[in-house]
Protein backbone atom coordinates (compact mmCIF):
# COMPACT_ATOMS: atom_id res chain seq x y z
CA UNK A 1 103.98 83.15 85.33
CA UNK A 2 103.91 79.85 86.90
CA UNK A 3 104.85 77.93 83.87
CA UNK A 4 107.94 80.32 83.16
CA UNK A 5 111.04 79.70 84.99
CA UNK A 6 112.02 83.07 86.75
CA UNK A 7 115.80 83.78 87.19
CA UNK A 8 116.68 84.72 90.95
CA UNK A 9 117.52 88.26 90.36
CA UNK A 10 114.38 88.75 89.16
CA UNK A 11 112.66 86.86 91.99
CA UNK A 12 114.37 88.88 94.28
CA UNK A 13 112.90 92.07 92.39
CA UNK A 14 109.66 91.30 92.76
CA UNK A 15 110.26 90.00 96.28
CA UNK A 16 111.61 93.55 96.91
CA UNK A 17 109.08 95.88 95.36
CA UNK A 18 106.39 93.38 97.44
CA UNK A 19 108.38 94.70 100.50
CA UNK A 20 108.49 98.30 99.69
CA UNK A 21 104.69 98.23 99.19
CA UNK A 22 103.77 96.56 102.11
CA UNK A 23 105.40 99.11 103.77
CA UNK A 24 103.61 101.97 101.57
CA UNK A 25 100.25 100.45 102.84
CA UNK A 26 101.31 100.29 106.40
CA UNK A 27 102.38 103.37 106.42
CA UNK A 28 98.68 104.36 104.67
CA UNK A 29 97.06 102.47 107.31
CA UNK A 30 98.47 104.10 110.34
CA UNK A 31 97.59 107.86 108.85
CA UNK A 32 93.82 105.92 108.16
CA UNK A 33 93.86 104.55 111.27
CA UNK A 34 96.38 106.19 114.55
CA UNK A 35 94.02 108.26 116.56
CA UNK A 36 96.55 111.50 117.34
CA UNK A 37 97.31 112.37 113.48
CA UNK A 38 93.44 112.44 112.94
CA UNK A 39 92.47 113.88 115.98
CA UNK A 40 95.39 116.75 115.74
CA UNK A 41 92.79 117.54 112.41
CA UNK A 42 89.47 116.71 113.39
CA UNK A 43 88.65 120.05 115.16
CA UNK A 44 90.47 122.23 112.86
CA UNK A 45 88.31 124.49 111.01
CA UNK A 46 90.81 125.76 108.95
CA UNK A 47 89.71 125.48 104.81
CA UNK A 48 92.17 124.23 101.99
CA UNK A 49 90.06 125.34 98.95
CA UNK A 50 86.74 125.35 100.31
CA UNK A 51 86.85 122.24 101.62
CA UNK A 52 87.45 121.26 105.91
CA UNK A 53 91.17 119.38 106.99
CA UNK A 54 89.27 116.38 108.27
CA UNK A 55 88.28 116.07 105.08
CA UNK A 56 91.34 116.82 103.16
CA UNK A 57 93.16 114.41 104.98
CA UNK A 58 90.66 111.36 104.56
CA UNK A 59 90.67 112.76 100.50
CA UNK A 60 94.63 112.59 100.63
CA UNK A 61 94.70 109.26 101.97
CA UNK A 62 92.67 107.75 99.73
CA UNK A 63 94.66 109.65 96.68
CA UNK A 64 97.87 108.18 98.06
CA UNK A 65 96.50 104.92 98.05
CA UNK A 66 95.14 105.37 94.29
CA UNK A 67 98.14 106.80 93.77
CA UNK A 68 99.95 103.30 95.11
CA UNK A 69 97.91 100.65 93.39
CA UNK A 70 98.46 102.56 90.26
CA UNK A 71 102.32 102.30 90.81
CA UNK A 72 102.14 98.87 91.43
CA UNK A 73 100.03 98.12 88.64
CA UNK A 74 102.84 100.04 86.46
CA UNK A 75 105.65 97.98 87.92
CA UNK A 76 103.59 94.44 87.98
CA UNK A 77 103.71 95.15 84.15
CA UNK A 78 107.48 95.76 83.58
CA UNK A 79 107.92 92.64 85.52
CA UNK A 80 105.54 90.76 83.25
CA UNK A 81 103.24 89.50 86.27
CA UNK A 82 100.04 90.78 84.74
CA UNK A 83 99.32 88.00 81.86
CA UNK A 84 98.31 89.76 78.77
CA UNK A 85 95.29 89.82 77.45
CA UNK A 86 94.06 86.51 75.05
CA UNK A 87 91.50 86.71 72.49
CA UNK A 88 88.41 84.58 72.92
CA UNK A 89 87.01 83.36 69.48
């Protein structure tokens, strides 16, 4: 993408969707890592199918975050960041 001369709109596309995701993985990072919201979990011993909240809310942070990259992945490729593949012969 270097090589390739972007036009600004498109600049200031990707500049946003880097924004919004930053923010996504902030706001990730304070469920993963602000004390209260865990603790206000960690002694329940309530089960969502089978399985302990602590746990279910470590599993849904992870899925969000899966969940994330895979967006951005998705978007990085209508933008036409991700090179495509070349054949090596």
């Amino acid at each position: 993408m270097s090589s390739m001369i972007m036009s600004r709109s498109l600049q200031a596309r990707i500049g946003l969707k880097n924004k919004i995701f930053a923010l996504y993985l902030l706001a990730l990072l304070l469920l993963a890592l602000f004390p209260p919201l865990y603790l206000s979990v960690s002694g329940n011993k309530q089960l969502f199918l089978g399985i302990p909240m602590p746990i279910i809310y470590w599993l849904a942070i992870a899925a969000f975050l899966g969940i994330g990259l895979w967006v951005m992945y998705l978007a990085e490729c209508a933008f036409g960041e991700i090179p495509e593949d070349e054949e090596l012969s």
